[in-house]
C-alpha atoms as a PDB file:
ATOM      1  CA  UNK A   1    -102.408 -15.450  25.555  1.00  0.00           C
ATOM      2  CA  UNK A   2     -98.606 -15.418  24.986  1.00  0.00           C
ATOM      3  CA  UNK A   3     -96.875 -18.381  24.212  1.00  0.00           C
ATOM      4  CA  UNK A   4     -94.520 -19.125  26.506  1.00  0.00           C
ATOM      5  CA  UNK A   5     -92.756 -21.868  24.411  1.00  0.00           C
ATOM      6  CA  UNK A   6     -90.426 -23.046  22.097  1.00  0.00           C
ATOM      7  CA  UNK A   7     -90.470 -26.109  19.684  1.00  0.00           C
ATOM      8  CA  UNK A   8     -87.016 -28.071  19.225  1.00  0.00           C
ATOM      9  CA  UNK A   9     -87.512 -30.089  16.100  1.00  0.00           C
ATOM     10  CA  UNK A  10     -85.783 -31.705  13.337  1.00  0.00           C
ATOM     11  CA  UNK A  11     -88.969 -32.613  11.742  1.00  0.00           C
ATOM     12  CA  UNK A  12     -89.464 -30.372   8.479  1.00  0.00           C
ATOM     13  CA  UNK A  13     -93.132 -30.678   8.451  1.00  0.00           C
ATOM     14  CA  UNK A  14     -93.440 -29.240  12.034  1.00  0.00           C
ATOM     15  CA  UNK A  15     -90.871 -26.696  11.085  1.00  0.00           C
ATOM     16  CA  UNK A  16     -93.416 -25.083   7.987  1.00  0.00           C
ATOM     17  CA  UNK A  17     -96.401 -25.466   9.612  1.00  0.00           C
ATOM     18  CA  UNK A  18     -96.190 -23.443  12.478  1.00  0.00           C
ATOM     19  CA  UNK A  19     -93.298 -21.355  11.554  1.00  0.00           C
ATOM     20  CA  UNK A  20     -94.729 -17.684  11.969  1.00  0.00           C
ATOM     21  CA  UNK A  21     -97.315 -18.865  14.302  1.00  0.00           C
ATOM     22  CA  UNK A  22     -94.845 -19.978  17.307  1.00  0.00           C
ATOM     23  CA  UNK A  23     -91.649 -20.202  18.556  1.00  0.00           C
ATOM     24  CA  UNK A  24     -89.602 -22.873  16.592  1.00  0.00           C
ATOM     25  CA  UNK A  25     -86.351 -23.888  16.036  1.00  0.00           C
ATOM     26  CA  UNK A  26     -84.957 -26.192  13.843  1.00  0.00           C
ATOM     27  CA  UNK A  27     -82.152 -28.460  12.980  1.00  0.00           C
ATOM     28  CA  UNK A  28     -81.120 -30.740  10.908  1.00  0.00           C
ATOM     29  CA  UNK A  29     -79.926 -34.272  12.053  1.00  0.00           C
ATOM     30  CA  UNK A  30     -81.575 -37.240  13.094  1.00  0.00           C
ATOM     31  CA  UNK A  31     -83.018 -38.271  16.703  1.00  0.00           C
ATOM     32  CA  UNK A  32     -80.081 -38.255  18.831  1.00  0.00           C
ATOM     33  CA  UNK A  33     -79.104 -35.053  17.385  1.00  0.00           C
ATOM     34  CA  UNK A  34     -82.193 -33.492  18.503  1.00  0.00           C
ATOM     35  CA  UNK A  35     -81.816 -34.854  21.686  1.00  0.00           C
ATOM     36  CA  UNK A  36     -78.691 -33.156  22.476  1.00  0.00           C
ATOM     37  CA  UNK A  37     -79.409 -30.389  21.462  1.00  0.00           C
ATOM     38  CA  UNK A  38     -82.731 -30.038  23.728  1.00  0.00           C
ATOM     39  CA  UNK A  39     -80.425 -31.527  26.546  1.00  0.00           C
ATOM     40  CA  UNK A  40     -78.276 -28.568  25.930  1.00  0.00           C
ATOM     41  CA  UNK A  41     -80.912 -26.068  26.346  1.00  0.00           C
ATOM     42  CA  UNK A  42     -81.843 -27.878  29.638  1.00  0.00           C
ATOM     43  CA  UNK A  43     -78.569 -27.004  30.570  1.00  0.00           C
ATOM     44  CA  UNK A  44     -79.369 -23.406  29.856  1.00  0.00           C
ATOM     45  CA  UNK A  45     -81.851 -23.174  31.898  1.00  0.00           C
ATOM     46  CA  UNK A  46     -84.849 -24.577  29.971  1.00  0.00           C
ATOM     47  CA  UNK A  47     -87.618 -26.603  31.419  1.00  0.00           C
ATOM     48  CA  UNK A  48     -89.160 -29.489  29.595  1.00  0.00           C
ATOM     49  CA  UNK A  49     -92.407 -29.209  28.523  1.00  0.00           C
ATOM     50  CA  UNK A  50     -92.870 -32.815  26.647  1.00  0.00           C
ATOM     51  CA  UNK A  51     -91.372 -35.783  27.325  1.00  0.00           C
ATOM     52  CA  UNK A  52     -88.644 -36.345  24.798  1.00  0.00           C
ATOM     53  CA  UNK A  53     -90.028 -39.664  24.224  1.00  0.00           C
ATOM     54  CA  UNK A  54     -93.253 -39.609  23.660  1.00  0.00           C
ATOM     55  CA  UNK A  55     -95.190 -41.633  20.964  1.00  0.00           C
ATOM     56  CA  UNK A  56     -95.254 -45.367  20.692  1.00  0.00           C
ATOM     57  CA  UNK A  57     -92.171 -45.199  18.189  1.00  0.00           C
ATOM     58  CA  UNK A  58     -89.044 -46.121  19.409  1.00  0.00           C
ATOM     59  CA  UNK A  59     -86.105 -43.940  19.356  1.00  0.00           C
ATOM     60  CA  UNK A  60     -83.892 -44.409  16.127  1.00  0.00           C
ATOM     61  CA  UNK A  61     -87.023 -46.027  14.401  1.00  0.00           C
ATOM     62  CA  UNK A  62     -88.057 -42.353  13.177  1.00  0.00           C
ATOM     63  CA  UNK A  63     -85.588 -39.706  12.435  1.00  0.00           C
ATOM     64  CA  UNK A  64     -87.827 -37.392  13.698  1.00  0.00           C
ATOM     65  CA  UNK A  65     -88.696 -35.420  16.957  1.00  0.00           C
ATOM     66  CA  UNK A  66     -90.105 -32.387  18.482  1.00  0.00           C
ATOM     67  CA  UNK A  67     -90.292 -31.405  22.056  1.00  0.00           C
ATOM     68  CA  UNK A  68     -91.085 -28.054  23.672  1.00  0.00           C
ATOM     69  CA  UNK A  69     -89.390 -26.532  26.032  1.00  0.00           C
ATOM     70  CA  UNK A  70     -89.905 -23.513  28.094  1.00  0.00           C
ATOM     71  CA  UNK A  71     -89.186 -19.970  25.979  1.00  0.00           C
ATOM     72  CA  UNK A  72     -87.959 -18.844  29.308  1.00  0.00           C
ATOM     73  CA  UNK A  73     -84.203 -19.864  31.262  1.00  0.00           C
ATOM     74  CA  UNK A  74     -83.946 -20.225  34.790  1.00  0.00           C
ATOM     75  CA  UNK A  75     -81.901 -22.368  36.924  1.00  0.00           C
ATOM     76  CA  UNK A  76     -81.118 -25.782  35.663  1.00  0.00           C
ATOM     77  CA  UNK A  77     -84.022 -28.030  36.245  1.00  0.00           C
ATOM     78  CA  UNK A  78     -82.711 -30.859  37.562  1.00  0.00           C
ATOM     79  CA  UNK A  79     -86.402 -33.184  36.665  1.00  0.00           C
ATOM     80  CA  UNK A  80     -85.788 -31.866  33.119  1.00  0.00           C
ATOM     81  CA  UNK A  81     -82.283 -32.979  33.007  1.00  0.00           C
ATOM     82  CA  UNK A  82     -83.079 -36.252  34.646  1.00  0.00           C
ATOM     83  CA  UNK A  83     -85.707 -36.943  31.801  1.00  0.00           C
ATOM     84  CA  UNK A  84     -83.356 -36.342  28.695  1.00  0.00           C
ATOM     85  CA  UNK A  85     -80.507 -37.467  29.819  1.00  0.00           C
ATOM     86  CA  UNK A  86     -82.365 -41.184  30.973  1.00  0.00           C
ATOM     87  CA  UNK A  87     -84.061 -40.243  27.080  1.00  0.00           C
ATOM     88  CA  UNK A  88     -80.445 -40.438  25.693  1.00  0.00           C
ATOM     89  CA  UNK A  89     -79.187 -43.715  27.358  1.00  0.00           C
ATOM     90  CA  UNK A  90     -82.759 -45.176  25.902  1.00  0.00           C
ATOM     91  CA  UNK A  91     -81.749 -43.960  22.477  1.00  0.00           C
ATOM     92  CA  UNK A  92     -78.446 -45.616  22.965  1.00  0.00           C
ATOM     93  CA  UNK A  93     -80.041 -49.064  23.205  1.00  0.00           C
ATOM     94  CA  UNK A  94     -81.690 -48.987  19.892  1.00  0.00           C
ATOM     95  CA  UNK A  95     -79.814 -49.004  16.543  1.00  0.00           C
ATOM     96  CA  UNK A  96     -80.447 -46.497  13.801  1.00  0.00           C
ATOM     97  CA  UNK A  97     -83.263 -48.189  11.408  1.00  0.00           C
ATOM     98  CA  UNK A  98     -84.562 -45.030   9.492  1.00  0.00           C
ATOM     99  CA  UNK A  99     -81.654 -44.930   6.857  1.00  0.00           C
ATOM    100  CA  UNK A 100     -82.548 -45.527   3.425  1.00  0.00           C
ATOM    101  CA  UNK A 101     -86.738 -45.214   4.240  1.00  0.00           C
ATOM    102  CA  UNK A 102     -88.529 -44.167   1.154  1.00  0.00           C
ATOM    103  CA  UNK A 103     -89.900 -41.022   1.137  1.00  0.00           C
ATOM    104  CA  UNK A 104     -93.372 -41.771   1.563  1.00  0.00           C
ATOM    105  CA  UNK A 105     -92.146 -43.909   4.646  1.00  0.00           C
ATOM    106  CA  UNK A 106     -90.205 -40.625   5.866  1.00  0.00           C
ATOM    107  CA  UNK A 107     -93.595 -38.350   5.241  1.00  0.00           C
ATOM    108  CA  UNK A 108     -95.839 -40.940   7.864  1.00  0.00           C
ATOM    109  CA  UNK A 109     -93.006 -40.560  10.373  1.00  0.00           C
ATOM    110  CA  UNK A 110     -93.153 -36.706  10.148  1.00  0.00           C
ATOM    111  CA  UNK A 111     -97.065 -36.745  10.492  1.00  0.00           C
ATOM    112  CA  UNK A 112     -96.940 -39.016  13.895  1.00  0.00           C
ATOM    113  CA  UNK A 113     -94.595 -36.166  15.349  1.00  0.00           C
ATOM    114  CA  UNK A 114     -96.645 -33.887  14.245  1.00  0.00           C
ATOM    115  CA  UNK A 115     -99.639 -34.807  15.520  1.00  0.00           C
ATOM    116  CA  UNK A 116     -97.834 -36.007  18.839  1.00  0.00           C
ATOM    117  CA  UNK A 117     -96.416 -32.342  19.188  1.00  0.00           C
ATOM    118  CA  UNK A 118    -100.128 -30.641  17.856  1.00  0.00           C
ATOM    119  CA  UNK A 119    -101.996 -32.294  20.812  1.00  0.00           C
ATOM    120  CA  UNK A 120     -99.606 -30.914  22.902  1.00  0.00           C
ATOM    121  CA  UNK A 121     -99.357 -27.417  22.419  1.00  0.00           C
ATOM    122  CA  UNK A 122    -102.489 -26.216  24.338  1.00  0.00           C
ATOM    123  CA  UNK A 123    -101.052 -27.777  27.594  1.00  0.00           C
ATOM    124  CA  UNK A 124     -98.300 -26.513  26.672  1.00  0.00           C
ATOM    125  CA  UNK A 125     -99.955 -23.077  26.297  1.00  0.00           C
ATOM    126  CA  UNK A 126    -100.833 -22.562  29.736  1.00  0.00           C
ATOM    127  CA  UNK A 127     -97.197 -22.113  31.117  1.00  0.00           C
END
């Protein structure tokens, strides 16, 4: 089956793990960052496949985040831009608290996202 995705992340564990195996592209930068940038591609045309907060962690707590979008552009999608902008605002509310985490801190954070984005990819598969 072709994959019919791509993975926004920030998250560098995401990033080597399935580089190769799917679509992924990465930045550097924390939450919000990533946010933009996958609010950008909604502009584009993209579709949201995950909801850009998912997870029990609260936005700014971890610096990192991975949604998938749709690998292919069509007219805006006006649901997806709905979700990440109102994803934003919510970001807005909470200060940054991830700064100066110890490494071992950082490495748990990177594992949730993981694992949040790895039990999404076959749903995501089937679009």
């Amino acid at each position: 089956m072709a994959v019919s995705f791509v993975i926004l992340t920030n998250n560098p564990l995401v990033r080597d793990r399935y580089a190769g195996q799917y679509s992924v592209e990465y930045q550097e930068g924390g939450y919000m960052d990533l946010l933009v940038r996958v609010r950008d591609k909604v502009h584009a045309g993209h579709k949201l496949l995950t909801h850009p907060l998912s997870g029990s962690v609260k936005p700014n707590e971890t610096p990192y985040k991975s949604v998938m979008i749709s690998q292919k552009r069509g007219t805006m999608d006006l649901g997806s831009l709905s979700v990440i902008e109102e994803a934003i605002t919510a970001c807005r509310k909470f200060p940054v608290r991830y700064e100066g985490l110890p490494q071992r801190v950082l490495e748990d954070f990177q594992l949730v996202d993981f694992t949040l984005i790895d039990s999404a990819i076959p749903s995501a598969s089937a679009f």
